[in-house]
Protein backbone atom coordinates (compact mmCIF):
# COMPACT_ATOMS: atom_id res chain seq x y z
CA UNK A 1 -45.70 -51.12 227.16
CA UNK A 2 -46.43 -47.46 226.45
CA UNK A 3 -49.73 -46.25 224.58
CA UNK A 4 -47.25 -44.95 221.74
CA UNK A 5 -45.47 -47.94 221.73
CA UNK A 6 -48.01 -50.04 221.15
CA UNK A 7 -49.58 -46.98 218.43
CA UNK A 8 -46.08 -47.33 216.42
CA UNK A 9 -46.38 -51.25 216.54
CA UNK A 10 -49.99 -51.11 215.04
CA UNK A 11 -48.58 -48.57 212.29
CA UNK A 12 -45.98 -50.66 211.37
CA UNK A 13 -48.15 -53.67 211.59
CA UNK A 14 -50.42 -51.77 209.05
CA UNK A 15 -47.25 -50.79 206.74
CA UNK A 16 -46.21 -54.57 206.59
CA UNK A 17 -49.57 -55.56 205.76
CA UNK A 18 -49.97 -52.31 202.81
CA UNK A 19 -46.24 -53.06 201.56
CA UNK A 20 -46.63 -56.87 201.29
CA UNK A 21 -49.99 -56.60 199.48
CA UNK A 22 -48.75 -54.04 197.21
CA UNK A 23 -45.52 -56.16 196.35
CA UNK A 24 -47.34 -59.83 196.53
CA UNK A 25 -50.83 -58.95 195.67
CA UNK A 26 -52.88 -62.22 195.63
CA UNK A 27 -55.79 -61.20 193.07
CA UNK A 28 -53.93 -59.07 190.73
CA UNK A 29 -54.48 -61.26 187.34
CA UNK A 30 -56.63 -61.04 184.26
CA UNK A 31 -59.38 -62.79 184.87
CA UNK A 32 -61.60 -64.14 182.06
CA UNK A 33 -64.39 -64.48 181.56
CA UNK A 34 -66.08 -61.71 183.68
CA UNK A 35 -68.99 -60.22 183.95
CA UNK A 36 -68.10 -56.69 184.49
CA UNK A 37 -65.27 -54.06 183.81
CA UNK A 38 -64.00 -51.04 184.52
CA UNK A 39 -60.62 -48.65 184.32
CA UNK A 40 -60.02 -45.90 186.78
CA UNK A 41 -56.99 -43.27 186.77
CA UNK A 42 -55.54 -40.92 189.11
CA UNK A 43 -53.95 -38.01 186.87
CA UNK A 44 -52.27 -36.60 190.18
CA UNK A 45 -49.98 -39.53 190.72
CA UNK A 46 -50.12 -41.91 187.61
CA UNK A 47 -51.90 -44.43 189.58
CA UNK A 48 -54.11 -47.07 187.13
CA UNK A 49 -56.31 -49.63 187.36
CA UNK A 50 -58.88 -52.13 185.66
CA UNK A 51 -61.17 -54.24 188.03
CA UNK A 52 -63.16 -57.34 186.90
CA UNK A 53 -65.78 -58.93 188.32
CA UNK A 54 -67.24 -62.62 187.94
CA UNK A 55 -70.73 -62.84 189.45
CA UNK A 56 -72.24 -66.15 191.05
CA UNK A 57 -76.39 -65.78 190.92
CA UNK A 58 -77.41 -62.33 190.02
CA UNK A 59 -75.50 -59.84 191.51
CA UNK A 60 -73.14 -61.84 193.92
CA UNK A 61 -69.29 -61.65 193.48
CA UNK A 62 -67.71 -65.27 192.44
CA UNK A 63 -64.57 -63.51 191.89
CA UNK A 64 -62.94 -60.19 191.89
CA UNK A 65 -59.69 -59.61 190.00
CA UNK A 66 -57.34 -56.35 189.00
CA UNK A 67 -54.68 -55.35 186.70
CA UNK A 68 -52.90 -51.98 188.36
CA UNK A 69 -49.91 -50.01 187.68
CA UNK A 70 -49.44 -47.54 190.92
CA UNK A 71 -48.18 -46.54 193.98
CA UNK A 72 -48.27 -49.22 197.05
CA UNK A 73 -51.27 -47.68 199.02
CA UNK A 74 -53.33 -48.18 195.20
CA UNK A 75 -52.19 -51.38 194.91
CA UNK A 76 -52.78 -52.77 198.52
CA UNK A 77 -55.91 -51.69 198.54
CA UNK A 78 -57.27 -52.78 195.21
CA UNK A 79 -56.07 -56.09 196.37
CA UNK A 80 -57.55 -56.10 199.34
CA UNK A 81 -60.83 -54.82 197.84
CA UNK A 82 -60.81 -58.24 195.81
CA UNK A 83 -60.72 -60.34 198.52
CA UNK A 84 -63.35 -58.65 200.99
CA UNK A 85 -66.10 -58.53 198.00
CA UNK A 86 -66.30 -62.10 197.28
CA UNK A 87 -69.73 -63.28 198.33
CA UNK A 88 -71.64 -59.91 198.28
CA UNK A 89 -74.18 -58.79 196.11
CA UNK A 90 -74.16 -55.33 194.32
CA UNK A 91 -75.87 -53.43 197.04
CA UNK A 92 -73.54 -55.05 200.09
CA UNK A 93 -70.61 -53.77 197.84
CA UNK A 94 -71.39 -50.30 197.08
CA UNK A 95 -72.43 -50.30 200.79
CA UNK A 96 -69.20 -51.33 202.02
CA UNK A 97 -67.13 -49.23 199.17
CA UNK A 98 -68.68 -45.98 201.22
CA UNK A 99 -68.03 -47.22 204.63
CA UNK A 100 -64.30 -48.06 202.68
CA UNK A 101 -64.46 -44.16 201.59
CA UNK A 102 -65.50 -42.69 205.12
CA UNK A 103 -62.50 -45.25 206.68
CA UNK A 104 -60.01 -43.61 204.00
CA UNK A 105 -61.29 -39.88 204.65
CA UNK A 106 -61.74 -40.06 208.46
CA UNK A 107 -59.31 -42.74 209.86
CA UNK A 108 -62.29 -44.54 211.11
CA UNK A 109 -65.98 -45.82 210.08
CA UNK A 110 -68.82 -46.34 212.15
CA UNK A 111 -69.49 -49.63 210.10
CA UNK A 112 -69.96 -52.72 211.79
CA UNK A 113 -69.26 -54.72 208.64
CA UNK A 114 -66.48 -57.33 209.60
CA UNK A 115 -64.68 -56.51 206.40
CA UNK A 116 -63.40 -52.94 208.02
CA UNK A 117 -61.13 -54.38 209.83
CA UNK A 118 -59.67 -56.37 207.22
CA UNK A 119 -59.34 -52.78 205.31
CA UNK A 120 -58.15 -51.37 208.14
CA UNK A 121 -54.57 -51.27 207.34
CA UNK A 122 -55.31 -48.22 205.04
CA UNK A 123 -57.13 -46.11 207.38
CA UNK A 124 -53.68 -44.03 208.00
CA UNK A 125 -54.06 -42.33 204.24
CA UNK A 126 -56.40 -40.28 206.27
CA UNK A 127 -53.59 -38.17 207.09
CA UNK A 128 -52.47 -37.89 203.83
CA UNK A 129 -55.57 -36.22 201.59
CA UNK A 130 -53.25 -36.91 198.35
CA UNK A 131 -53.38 -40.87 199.26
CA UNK A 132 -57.04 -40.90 199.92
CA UNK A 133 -57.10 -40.93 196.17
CA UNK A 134 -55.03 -43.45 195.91
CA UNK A 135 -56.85 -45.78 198.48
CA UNK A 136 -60.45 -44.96 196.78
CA UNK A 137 -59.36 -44.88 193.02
CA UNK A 138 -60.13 -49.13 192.82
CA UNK A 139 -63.17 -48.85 194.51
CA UNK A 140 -64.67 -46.12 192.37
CA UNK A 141 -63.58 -48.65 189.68
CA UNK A 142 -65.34 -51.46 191.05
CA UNK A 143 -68.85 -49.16 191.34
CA UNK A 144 -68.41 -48.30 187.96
CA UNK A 145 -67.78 -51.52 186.73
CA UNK A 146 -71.41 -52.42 188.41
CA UNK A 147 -73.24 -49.49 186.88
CA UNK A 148 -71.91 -51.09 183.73
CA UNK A 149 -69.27 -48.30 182.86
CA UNK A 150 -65.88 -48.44 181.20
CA UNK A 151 -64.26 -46.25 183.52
CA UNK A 152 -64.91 -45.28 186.58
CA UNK A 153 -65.32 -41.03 187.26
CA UNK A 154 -62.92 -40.60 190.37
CA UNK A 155 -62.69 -37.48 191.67
């Protein structure tokens, strides 16, 4: 097999995986109670979202849950997001959300957090600076939704 076959097979691997989270998102529901709450909108492509959080002890994630309107690579990722911050404390998650942000702006990320490579699927909006938006917008949700904010500032 070719090195560009086997780049195109990865790609498509990584659209299958951003296409069937976006249409069968497993933690897109409104979850009550929660502990924490936030909004976040992209103006430049409609994209919306609301991320809640259920905490264990203190600052550790029981549960993460969103309600989104958007575009696939928002809604994949916001799902995905959900899954890989169950278990972490505040400080592990705003960790990982800019190791999320350098993997959505650069393609790669020098982190050696195992839950990159579950995220890794949306690395390619990298090459798309418009999408990068769209990949970050549930994450800048979820940090705002820690520092207590109703909606998150996202740039």
């Amino acid at each position: 097999m070719s090195q560009s076959h086997s780049f195109d097979d990865v790609r498509d691997l990584y659209q299958n995986i951003i296409l069937d989270r976006a249409r069968n998102p497993r933690h897109m529901h409104r979850m009550e109670p929660f502990d924490a709450c936030a909004a976040g909108e992209n103006p430049l492509c409609g994209d919306q979202v609301e991320v809640r959080v259920r905490f264990a002890a203190g600052t550790t994630v029981a549960e993460a849950a969103f309600e989104a309107r958007g575009c696939a690579i928002s809604m994949a990722s916001a799902d995905l997001m959900a899954e890989v911050v169950r278990g972490r404390d505040a400080a592990a998650m705003r960790s990982l959300a800019a190791d999320f942000a350098e993997l959505a702006r650069n393609g790669v990320s020098g982190s050696a957090d195992p839950a990159i490579s579950t995220l890794q699927p949306l690395s390619g909006v990298s090459e798309y600076r418009s999408r990068v938006k769209c990949a970050t917008l549930p994450w800048s949700a979820l940090i705002a939704a820690l520092d207590g904010a109703k909606e998150s500032s996202h740039d």
